[in-house]
C-alpha atoms as a PDB file:
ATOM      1  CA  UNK A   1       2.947  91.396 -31.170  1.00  0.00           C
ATOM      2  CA  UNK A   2       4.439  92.338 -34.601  1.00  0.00           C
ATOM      3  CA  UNK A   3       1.601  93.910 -36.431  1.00  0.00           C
ATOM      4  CA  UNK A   4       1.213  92.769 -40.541  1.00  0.00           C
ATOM      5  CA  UNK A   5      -2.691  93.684 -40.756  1.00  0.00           C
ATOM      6  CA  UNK A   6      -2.482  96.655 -38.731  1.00  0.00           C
ATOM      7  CA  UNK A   7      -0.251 100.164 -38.591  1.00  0.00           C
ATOM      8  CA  UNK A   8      -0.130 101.417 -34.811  1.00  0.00           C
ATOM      9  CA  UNK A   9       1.862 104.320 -34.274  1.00  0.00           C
ATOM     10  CA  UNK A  10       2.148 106.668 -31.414  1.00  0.00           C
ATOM     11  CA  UNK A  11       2.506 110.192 -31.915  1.00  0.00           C
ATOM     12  CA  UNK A  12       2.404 113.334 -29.013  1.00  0.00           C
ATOM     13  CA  UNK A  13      -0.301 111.158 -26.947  1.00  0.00           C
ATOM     14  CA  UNK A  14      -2.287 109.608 -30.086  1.00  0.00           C
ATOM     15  CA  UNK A  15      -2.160 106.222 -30.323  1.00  0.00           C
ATOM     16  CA  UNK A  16      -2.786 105.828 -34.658  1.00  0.00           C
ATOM     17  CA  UNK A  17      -4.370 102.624 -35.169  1.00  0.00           C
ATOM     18  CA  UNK A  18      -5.297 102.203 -39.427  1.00  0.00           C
ATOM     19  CA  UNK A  19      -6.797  98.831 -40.579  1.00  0.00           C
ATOM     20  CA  UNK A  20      -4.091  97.903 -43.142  1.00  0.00           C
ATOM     21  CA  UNK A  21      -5.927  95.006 -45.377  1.00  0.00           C
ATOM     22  CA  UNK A  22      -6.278  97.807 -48.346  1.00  0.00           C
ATOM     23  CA  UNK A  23      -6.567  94.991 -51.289  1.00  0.00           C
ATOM     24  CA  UNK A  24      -9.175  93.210 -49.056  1.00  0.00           C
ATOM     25  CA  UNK A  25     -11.030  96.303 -48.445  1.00  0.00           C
ATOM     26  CA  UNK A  26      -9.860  96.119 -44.800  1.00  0.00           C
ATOM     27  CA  UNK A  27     -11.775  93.050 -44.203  1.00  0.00           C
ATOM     28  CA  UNK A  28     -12.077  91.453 -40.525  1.00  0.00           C
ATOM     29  CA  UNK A  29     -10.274  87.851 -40.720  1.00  0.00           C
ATOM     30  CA  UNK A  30      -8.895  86.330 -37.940  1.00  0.00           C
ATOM     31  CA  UNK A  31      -5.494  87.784 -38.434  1.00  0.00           C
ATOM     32  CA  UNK A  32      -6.657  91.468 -38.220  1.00  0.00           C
ATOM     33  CA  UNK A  33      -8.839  90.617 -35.659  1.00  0.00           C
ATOM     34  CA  UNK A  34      -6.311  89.089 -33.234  1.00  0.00           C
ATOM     35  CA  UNK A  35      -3.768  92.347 -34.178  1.00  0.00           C
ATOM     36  CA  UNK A  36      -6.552  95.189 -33.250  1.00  0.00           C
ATOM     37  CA  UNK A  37      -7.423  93.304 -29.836  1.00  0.00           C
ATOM     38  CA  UNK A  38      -3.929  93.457 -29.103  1.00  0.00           C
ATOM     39  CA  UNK A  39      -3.560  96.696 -30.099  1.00  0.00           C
ATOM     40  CA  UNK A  40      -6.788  98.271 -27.878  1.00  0.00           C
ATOM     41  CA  UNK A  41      -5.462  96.601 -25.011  1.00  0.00           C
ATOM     42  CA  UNK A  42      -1.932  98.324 -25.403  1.00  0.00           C
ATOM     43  CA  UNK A  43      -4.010 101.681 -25.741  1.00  0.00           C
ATOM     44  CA  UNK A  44      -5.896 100.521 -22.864  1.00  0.00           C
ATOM     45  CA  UNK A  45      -3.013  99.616 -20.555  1.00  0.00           C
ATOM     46  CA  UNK A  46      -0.222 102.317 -21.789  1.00  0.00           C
ATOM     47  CA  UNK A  47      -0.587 105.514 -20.140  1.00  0.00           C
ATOM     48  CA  UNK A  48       1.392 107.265 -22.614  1.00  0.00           C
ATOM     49  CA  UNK A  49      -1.845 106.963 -24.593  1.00  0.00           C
ATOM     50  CA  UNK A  50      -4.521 109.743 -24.413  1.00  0.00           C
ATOM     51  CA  UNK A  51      -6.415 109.490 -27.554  1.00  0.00           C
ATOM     52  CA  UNK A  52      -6.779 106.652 -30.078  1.00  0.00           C
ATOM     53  CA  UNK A  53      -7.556 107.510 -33.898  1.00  0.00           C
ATOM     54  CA  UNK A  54      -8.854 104.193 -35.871  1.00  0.00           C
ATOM     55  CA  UNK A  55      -8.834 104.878 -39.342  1.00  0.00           C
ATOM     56  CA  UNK A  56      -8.695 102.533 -42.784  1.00  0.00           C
ATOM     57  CA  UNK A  57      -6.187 102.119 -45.520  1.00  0.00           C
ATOM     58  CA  UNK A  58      -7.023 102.636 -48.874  1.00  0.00           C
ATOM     59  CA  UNK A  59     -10.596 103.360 -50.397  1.00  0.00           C
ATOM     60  CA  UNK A  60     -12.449 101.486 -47.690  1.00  0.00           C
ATOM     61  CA  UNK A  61     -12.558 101.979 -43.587  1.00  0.00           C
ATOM     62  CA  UNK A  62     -13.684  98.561 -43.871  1.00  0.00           C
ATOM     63  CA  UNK A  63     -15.993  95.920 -45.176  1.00  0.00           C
ATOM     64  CA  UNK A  64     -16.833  93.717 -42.406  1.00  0.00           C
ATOM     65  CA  UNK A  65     -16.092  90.030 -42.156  1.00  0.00           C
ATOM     66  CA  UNK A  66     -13.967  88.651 -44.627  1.00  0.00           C
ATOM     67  CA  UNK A  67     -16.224  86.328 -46.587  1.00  0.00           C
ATOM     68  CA  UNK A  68     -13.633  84.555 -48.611  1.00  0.00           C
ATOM     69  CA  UNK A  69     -11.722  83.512 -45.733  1.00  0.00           C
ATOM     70  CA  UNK A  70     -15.331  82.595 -44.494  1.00  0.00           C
ATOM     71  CA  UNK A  71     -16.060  80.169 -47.196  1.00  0.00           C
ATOM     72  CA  UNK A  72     -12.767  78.512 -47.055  1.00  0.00           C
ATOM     73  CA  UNK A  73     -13.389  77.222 -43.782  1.00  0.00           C
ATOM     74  CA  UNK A  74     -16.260  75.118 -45.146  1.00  0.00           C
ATOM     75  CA  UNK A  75     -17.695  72.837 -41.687  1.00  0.00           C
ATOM     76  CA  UNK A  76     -15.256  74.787 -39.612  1.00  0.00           C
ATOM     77  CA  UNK A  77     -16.606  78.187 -40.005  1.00  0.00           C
ATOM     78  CA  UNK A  78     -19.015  78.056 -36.662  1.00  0.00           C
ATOM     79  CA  UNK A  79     -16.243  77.479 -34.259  1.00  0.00           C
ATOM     80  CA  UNK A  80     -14.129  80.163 -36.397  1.00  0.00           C
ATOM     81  CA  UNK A  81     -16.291  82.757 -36.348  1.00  0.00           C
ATOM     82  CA  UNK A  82     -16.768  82.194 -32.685  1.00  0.00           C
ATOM     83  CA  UNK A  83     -13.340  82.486 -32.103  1.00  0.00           C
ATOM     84  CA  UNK A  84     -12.891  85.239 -35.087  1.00  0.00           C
ATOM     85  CA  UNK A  85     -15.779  87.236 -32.736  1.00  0.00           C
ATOM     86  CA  UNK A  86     -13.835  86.370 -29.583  1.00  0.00           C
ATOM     87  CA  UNK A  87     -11.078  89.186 -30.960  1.00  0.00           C
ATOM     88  CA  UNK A  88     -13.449  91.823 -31.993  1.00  0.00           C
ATOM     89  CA  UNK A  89     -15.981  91.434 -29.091  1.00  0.00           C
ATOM     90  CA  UNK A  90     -12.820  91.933 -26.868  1.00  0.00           C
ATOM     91  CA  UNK A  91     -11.617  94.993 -29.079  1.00  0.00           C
ATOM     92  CA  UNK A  92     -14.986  96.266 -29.437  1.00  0.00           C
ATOM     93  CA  UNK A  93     -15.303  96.315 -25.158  1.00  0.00           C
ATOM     94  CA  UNK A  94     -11.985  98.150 -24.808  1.00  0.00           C
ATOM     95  CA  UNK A  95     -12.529 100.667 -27.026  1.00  0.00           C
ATOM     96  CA  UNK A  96     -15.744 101.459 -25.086  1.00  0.00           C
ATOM     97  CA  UNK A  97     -14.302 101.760 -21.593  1.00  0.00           C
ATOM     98  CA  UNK A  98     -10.533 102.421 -21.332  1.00  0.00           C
ATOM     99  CA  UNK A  99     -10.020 106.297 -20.848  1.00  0.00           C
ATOM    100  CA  UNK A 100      -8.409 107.352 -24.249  1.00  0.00           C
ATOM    101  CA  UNK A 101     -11.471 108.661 -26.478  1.00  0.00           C
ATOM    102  CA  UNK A 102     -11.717 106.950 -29.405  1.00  0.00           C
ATOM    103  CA  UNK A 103     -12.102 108.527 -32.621  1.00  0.00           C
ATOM    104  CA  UNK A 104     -13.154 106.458 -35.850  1.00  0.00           C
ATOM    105  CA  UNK A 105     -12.224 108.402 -39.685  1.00  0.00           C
ATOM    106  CA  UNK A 106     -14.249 106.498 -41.967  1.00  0.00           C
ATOM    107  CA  UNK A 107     -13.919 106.661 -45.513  1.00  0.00           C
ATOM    108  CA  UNK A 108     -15.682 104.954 -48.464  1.00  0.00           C
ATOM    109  CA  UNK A 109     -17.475 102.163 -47.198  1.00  0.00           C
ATOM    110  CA  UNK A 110     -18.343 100.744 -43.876  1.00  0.00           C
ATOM    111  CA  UNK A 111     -19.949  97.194 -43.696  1.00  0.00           C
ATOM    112  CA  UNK A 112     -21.293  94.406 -40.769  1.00  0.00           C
ATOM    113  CA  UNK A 113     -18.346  94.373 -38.444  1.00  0.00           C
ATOM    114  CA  UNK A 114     -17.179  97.390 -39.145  1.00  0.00           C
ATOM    115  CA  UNK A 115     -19.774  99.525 -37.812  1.00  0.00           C
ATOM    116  CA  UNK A 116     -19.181  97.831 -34.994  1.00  0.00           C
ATOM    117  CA  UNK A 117     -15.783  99.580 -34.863  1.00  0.00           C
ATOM    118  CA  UNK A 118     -17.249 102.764 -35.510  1.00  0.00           C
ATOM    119  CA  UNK A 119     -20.076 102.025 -32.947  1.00  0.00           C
ATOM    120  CA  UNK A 120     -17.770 101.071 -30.383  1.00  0.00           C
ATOM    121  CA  UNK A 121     -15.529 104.313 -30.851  1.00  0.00           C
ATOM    122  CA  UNK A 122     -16.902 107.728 -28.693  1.00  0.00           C
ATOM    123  CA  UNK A 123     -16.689 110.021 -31.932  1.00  0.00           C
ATOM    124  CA  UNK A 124     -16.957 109.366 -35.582  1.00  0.00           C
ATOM    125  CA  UNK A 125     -15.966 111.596 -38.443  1.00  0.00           C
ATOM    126  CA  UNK A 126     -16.760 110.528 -41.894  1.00  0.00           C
ATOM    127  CA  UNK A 127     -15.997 111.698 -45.011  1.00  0.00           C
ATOM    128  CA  UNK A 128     -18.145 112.539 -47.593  1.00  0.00           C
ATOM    129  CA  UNK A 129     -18.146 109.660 -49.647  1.00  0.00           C
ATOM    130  CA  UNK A 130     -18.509 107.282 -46.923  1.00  0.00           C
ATOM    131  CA  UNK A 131     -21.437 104.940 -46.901  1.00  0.00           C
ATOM    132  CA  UNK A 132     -23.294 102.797 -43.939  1.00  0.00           C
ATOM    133  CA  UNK A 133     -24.999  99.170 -44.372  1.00  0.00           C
ATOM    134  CA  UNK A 134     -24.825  95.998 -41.773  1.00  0.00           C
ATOM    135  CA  UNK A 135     -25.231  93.798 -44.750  1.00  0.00           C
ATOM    136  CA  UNK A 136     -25.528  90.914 -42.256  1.00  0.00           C
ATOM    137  CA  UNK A 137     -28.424  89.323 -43.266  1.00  0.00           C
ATOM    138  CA  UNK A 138     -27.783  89.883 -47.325  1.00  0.00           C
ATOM    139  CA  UNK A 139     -24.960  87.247 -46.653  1.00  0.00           C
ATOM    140  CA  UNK A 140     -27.277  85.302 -44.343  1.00  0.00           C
ATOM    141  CA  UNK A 141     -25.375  85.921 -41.314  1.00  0.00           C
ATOM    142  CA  UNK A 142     -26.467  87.512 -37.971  1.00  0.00           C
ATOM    143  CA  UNK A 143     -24.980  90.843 -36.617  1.00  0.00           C
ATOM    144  CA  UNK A 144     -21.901  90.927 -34.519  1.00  0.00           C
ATOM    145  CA  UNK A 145     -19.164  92.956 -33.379  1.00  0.00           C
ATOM    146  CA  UNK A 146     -21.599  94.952 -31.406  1.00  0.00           C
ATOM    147  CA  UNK A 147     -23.750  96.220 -33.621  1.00  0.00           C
ATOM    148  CA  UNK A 148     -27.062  95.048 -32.497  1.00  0.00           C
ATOM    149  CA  UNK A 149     -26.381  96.279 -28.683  1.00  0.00           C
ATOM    150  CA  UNK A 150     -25.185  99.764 -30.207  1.00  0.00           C
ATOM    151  CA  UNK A 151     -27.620 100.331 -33.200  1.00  0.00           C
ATOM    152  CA  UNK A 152     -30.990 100.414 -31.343  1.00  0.00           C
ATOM    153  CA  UNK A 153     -29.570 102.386 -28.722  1.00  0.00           C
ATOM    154  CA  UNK A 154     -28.190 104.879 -31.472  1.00  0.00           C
ATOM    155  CA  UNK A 155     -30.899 104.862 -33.655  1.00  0.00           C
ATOM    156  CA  UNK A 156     -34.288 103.555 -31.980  1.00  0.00           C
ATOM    157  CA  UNK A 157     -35.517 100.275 -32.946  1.00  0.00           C
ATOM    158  CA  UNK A 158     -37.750 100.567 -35.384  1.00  0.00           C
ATOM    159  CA  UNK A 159     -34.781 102.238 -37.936  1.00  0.00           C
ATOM    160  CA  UNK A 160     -32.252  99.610 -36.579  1.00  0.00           C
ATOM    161  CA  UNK A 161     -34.626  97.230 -37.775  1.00  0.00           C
ATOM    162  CA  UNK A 162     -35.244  99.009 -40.606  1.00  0.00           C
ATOM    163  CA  UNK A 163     -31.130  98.945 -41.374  1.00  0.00           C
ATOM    164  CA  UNK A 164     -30.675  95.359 -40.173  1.00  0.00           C
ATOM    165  CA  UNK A 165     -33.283  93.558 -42.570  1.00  0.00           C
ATOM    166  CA  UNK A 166     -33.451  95.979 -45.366  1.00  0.00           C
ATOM    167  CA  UNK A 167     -29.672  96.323 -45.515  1.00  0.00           C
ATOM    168  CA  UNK A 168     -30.687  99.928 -46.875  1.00  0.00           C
ATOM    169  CA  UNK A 169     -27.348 102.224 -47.229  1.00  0.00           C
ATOM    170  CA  UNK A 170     -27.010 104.972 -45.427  1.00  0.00           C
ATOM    171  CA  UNK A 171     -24.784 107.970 -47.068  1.00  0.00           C
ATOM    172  CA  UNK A 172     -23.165 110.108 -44.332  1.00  0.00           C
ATOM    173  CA  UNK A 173     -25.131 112.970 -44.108  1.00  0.00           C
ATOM    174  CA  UNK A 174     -28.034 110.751 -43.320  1.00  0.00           C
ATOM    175  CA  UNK A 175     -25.836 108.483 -40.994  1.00  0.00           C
ATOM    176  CA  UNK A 176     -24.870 111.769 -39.485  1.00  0.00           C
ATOM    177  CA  UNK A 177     -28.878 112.816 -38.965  1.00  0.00           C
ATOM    178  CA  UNK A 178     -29.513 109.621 -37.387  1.00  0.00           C
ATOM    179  CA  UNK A 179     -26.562 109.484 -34.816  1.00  0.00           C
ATOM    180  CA  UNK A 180     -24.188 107.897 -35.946  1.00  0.00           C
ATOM    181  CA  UNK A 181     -21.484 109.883 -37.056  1.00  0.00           C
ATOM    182  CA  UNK A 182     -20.692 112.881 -35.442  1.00  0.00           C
ATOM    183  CA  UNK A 183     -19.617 115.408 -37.855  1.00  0.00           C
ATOM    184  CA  UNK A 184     -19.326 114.725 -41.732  1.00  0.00           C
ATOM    185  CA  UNK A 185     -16.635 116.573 -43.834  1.00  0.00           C
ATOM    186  CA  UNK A 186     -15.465 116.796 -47.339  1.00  0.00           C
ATOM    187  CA  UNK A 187     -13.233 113.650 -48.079  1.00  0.00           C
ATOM    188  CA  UNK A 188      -9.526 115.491 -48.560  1.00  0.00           C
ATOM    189  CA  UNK A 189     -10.054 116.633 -45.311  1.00  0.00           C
ATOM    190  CA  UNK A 190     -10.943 113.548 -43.019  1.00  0.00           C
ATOM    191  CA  UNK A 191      -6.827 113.048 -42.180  1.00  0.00           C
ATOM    192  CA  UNK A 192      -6.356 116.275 -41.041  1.00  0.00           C
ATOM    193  CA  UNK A 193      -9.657 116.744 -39.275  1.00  0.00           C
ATOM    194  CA  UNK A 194      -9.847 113.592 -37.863  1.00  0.00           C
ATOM    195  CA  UNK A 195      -6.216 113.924 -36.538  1.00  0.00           C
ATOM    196  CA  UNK A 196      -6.983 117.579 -35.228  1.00  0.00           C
ATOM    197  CA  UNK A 197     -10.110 116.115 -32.825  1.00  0.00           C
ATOM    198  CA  UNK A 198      -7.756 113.236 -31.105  1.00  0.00           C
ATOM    199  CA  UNK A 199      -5.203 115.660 -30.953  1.00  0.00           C
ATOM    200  CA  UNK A 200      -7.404 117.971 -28.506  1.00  0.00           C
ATOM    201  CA  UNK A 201      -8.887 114.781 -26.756  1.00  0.00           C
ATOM    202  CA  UNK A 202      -5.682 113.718 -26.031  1.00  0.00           C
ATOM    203  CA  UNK A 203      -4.752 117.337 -24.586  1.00  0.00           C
ATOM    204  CA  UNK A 204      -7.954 116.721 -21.821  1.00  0.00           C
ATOM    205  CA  UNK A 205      -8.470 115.075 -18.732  1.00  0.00           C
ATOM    206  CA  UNK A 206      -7.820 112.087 -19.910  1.00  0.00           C
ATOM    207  CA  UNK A 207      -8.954 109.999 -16.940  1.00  0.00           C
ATOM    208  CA  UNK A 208     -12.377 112.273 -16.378  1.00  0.00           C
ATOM    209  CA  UNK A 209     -12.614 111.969 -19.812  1.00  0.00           C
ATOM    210  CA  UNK A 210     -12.653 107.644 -18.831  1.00  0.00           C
ATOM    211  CA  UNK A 211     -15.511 108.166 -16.171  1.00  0.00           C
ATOM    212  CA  UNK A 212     -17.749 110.212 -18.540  1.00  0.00           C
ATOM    213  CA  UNK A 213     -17.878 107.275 -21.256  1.00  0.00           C
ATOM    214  CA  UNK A 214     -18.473 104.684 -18.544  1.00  0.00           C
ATOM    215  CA  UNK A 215     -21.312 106.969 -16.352  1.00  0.00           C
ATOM    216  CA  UNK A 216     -22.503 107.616 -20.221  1.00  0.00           C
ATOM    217  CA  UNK A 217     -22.865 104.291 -21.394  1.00  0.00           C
ATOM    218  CA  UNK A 218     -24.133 102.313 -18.219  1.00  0.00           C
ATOM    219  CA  UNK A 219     -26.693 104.780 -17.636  1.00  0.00           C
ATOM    220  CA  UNK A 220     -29.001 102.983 -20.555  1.00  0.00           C
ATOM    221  CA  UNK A 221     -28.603  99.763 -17.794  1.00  0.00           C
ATOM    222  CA  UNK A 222     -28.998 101.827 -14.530  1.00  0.00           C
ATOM    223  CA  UNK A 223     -32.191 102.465 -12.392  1.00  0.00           C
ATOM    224  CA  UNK A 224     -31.888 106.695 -11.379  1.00  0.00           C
ATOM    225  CA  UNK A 225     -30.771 105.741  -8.010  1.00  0.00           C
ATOM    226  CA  UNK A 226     -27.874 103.805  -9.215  1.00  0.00           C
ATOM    227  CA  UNK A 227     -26.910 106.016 -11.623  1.00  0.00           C
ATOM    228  CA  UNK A 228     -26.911 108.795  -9.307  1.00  0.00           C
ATOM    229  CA  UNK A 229     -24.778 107.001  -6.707  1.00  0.00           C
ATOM    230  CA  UNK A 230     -21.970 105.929  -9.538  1.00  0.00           C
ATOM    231  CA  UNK A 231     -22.200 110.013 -10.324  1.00  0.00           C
ATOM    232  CA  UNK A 232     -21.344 110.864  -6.847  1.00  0.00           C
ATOM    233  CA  UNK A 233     -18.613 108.162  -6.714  1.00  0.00           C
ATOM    234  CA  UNK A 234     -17.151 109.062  -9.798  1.00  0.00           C
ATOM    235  CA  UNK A 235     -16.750 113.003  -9.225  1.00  0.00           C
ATOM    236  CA  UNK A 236     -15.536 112.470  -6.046  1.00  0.00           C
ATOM    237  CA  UNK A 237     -12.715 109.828  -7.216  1.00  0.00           C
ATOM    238  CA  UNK A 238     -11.966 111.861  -9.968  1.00  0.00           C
ATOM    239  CA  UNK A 239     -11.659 115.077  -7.606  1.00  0.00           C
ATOM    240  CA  UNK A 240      -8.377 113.050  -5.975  1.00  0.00           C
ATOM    241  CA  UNK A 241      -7.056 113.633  -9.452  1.00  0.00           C
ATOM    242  CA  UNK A 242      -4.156 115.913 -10.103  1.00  0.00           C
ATOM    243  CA  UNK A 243      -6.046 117.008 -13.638  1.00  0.00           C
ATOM    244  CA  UNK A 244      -9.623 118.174 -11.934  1.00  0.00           C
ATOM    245  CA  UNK A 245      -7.086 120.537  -9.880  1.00  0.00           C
ATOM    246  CA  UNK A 246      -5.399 121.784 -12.679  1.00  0.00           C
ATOM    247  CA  UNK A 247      -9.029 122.110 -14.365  1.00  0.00           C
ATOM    248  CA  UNK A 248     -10.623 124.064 -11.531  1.00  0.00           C
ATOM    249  CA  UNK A 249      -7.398 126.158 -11.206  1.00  0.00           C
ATOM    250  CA  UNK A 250      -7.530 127.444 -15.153  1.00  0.00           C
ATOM    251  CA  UNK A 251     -10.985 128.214 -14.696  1.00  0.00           C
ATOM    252  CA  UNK A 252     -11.033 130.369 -11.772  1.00  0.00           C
ATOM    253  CA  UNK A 253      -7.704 131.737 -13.296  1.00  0.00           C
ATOM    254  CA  UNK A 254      -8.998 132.096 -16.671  1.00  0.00           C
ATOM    255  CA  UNK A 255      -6.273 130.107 -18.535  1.00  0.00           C
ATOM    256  CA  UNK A 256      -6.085 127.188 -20.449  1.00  0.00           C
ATOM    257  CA  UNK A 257      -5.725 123.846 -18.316  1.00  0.00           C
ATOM    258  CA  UNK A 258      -2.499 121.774 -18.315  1.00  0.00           C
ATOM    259  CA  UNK A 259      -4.138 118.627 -17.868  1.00  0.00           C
ATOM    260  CA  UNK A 260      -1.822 115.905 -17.254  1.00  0.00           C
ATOM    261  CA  UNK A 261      -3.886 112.702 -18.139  1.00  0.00           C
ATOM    262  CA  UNK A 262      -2.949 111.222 -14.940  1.00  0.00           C
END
């Protein structure tokens, strides 16, 4: 697919994905939305790719839904946003589970569906500046995009409820303090820090590093006993992996592993 919404570029094992809608604050229409699912699944399905960095152009990671292109569509807009959602749901659920970490650099302001984005990515680094709101229910819409599986589960219920019906902001040092963001920087150096973190993610075991976020994530579904048994499982496949004995190798040697991302 030729990308006009989008920039994907990969660089030494990091797959560079930036929202490119900078005059429409990076807003989700169906264009972008159709562009990012097609690029997570090439980051999914390309081995080449170890890390993926999502980042926005411009002054805004990104605003959510595009509400102009929402009104336009007048009667139509139910069966548009269900398709619209179709795209991001499927972006959203790659992002999550293929084995490249996922790293989200948000800057300025992040809105409805796109804290899905950052919700769905394993790390977030924000800038200074940036600020958090699901604004859903301002416009007198509903959440998608993931955000009402991700938020409770981030944030406890009571404060996602708290986000979802207020539509309070967030700055980042708070979002940071309630688990949302990772780490929080000044804004001039987001790029380079941002870029640094999927650079060393994309150095690891990139297909341990693929187990972890599923056994992670399903274990808020499992009983203990299932959990347990995917643990065992998932060591023991990952032990037929070329990377955990290069990993077990550098330790006992004291060296720095050469993980292949096999």
């Amino acid at each position: 697919m030729e990308y006009k919404n989008l920039i994907f570029e990969l660089r030494d094992g990091v797959a560079h994905v930036t929202l490119n809608r900078p005059d429409a604050a990076n807003a989700l229409n169906l264009e972008l939305s159709q562009e990012l699912y097609d690029a997570m699944l090439r980051c999914d399905e390309d081995g080449a790719v170890r890390a993926v960095l999502l980042s926005g152009s411009g002054k805004m990671f990104c605003a959510g839904g595009d509400l102009k292109t929402f009104a336009a569509r007048k009667d139509d807009l139910p069966s548009h946003l269900k398709l619209l959602t179709h795209f991001i749901h499927g972006a959203v659920a790659l992002m999550a589970r293929m084995d490249a970490p996922v790293i989200s650099a948000v800057n300025g302001t992040v809105a409805g569906g796109g804290l899905g984005l950052v919700f769905g990515a394993d790390l977030t680094i924000a800038a200074e500046s940036a600020r958090f709101t699901m604004a859903y229910t301002r416009a007198g819409l509903s959440p998608d995009a993931s955000t009402s599986f991700f938020l409770p589960r981030m944030v406890g219920l009571r404060r996602a409820l708290d986000l979802t019906l207020t539509n309070r902001v967030l700055s980042a040092r708070e979002a940071m303090e309630w688990g949302i963001v990772n780490r929080v920087v000044i804004d001039a150096e987001l790029p380079a820090t941002a870029a640094a973190l999927a650079r060393e993610m994309a150095d690891g075991a990139t297909a341990a590093f693929g187990a972890a976020k599923r056994l992670l994530r399903e274990s808020f579904n499992d009983t203990l006993e299932t959990h347990l048994h995917s643990e065992a499982r998932a060591i023991a496949e990952r032990a037929r992996n070329p990377d955990a004995r290069e990993g077990i190798a550098a330790f006992l040697e004291k060296r720095a592993p050469r993980f292949r991302g096999i």
